[in-house]
C-alpha atoms as a PDB file:
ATOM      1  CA  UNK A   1      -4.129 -19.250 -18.133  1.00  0.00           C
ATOM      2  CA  UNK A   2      -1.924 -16.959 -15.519  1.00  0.00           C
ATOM      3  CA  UNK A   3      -5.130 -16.447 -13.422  1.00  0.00           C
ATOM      4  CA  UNK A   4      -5.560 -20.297 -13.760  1.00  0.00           C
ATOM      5  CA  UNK A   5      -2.291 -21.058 -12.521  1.00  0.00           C
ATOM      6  CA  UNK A   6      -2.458 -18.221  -9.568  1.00  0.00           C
ATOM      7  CA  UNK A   7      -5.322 -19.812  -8.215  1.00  0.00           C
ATOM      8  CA  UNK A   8      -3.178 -23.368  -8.624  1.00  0.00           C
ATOM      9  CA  UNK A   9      -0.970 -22.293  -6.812  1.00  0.00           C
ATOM     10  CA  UNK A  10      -2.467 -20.740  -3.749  1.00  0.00           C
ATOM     11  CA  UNK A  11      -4.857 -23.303  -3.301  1.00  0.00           C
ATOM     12  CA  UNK A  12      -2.239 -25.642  -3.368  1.00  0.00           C
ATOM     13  CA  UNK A  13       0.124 -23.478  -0.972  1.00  0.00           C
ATOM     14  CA  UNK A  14      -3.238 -23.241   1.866  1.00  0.00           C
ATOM     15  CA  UNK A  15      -3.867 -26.794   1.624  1.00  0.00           C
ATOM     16  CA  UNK A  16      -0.160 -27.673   2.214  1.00  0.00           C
ATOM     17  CA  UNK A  17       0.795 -25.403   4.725  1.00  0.00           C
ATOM     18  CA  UNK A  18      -2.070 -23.482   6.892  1.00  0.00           C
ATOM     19  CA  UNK A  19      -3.117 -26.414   8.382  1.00  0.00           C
ATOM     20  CA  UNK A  20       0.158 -27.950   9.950  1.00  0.00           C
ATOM     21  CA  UNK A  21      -1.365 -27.795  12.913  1.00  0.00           C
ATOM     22  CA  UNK A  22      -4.654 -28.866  12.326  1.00  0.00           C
ATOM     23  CA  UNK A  23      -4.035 -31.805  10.688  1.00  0.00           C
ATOM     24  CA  UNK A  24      -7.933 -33.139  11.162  1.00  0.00           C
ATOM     25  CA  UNK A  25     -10.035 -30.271   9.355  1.00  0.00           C
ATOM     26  CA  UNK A  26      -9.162 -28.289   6.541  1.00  0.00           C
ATOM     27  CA  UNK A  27     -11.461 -25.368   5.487  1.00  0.00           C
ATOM     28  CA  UNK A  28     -10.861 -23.325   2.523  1.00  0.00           C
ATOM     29  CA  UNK A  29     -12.807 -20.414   0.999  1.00  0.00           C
ATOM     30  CA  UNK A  30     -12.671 -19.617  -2.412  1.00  0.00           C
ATOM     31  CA  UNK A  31     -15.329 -15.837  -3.051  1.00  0.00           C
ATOM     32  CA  UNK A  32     -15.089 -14.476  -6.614  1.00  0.00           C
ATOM     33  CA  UNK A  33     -16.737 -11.444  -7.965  1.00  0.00           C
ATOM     34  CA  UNK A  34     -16.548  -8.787 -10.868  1.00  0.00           C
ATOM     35  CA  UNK A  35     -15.852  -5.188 -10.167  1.00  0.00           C
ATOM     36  CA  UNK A  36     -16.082  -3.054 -12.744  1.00  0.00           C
ATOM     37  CA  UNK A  37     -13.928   0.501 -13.994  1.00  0.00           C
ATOM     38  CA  UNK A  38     -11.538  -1.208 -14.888  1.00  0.00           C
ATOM     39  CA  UNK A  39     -13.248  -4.908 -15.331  1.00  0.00           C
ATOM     40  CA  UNK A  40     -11.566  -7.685 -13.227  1.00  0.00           C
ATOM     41  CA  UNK A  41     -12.115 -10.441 -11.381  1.00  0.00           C
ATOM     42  CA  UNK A  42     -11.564 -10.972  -7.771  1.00  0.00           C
ATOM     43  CA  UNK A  43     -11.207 -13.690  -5.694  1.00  0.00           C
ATOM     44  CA  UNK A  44     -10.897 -14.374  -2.112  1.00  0.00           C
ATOM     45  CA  UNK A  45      -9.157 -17.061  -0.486  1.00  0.00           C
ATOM     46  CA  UNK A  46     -10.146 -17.605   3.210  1.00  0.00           C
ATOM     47  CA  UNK A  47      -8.800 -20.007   5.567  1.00  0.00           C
ATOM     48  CA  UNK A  48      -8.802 -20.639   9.699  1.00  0.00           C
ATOM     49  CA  UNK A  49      -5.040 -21.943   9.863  1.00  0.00           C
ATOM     50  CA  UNK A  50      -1.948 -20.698  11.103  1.00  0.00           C
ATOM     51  CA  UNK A  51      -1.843 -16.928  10.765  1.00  0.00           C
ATOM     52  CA  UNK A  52       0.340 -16.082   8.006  1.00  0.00           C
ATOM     53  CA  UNK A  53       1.287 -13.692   5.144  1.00  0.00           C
ATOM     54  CA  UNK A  54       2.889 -15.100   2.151  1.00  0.00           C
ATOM     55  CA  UNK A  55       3.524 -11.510   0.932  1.00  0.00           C
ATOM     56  CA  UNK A  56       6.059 -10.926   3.286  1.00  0.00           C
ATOM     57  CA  UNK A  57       8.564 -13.118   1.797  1.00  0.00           C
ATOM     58  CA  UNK A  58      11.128 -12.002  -0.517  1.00  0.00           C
ATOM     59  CA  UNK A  59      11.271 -13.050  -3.879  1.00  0.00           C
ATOM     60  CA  UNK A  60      13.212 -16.099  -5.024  1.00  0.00           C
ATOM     61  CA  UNK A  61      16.085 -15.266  -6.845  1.00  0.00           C
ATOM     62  CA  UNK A  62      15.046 -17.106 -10.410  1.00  0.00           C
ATOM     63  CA  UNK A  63      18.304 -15.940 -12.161  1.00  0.00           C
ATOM     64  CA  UNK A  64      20.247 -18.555  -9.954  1.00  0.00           C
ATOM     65  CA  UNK A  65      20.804 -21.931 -11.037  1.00  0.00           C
ATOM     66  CA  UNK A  66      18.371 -24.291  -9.969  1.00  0.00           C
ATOM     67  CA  UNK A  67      20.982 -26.211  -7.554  1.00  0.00           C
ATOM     68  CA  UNK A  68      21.777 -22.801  -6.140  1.00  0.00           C
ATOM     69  CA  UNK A  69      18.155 -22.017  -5.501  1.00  0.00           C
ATOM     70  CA  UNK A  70      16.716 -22.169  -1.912  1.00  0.00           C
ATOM     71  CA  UNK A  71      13.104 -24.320  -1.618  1.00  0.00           C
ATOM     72  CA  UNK A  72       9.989 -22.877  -1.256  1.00  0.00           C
ATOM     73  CA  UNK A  73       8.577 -19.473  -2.199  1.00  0.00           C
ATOM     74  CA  UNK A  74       8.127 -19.948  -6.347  1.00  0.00           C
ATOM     75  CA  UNK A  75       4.142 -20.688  -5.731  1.00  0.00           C
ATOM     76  CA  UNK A  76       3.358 -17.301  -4.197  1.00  0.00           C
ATOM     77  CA  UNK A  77       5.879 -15.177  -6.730  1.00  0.00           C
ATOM     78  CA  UNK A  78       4.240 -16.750  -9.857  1.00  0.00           C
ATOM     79  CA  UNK A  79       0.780 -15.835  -8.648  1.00  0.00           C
ATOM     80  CA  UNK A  80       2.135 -12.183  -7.782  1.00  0.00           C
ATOM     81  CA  UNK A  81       3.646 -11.799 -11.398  1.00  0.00           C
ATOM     82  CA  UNK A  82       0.366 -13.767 -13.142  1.00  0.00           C
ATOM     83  CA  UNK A  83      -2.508 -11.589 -11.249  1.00  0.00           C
ATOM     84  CA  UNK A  84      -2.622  -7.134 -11.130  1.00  0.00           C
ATOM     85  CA  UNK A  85      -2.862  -6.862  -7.922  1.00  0.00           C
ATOM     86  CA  UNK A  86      -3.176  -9.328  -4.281  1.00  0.00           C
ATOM     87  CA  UNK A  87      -3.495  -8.373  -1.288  1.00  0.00           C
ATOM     88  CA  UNK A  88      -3.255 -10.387   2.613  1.00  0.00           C
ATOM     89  CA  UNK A  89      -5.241  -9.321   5.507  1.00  0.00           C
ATOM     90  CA  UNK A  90      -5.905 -11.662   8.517  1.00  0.00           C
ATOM     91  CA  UNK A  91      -9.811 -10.745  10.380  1.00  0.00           C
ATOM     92  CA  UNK A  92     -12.043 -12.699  12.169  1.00  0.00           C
ATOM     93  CA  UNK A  93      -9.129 -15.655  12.683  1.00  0.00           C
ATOM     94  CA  UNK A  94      -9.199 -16.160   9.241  1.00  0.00           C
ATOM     95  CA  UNK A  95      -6.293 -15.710   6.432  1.00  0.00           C
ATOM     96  CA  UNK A  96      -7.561 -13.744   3.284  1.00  0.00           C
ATOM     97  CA  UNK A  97      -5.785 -13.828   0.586  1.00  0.00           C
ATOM     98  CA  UNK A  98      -7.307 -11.363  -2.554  1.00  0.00           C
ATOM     99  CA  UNK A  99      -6.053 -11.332  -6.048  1.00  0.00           C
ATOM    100  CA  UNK A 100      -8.130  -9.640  -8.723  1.00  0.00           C
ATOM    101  CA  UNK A 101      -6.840  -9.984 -12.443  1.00  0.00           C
ATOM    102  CA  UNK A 102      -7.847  -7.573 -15.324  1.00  0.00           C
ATOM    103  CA  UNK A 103     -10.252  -9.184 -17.762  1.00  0.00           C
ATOM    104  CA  UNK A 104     -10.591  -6.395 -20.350  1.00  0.00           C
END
């Protein structure tokens, strides 16, 4: 279920904001493998929109009230606090996004 809703929620956050400006095409890659010692999945998120790591944002302050509480940035913290480790890299003019999740 937290790996479910990590994946949710990046998807979601690509197809919402990497292509702003190109509004016609929208290409998203979704790679998954195993790796083993520990065992975990891994997968990749690839896209060719705006250059952009989510990781560099700070963390949303969840202990404020909700009124109090700026917009945007919840998506990417829940998937860092659901998955053991992610990772951003951008290659190639592409945005890759890896999270791998312990499955043992």
């Amino acid at each position: 279920m937290q790996l479910e809703l990590s994946i949710e929620e990046i998807f979601i956050n690509i197809v919402n904001h990497a292509y702003e400006t190109h509004a016609n095409e929208r290409k998203i890659l979704i790679n998954s493998y195993i790796e083993t010692d520990p065992l975990k999945i891994a997968l990749e998120f690839l896209d060719e929109g705006t250059p952009y790591n989510p990781l560099e944002n700070h963390d949303p302050n969840i202990s404020l009230p909700l009124e109090e509480r700026s917009i945007g940035g919840l998506g990417i913290y829940l998937a860092k606090k659901n998955v053991d480790s992610i990772d951003y890299k951008y290659k190639d003019e592409k945005n890759i996004l890896t999270i791998k999740k312990n499955i043992e």
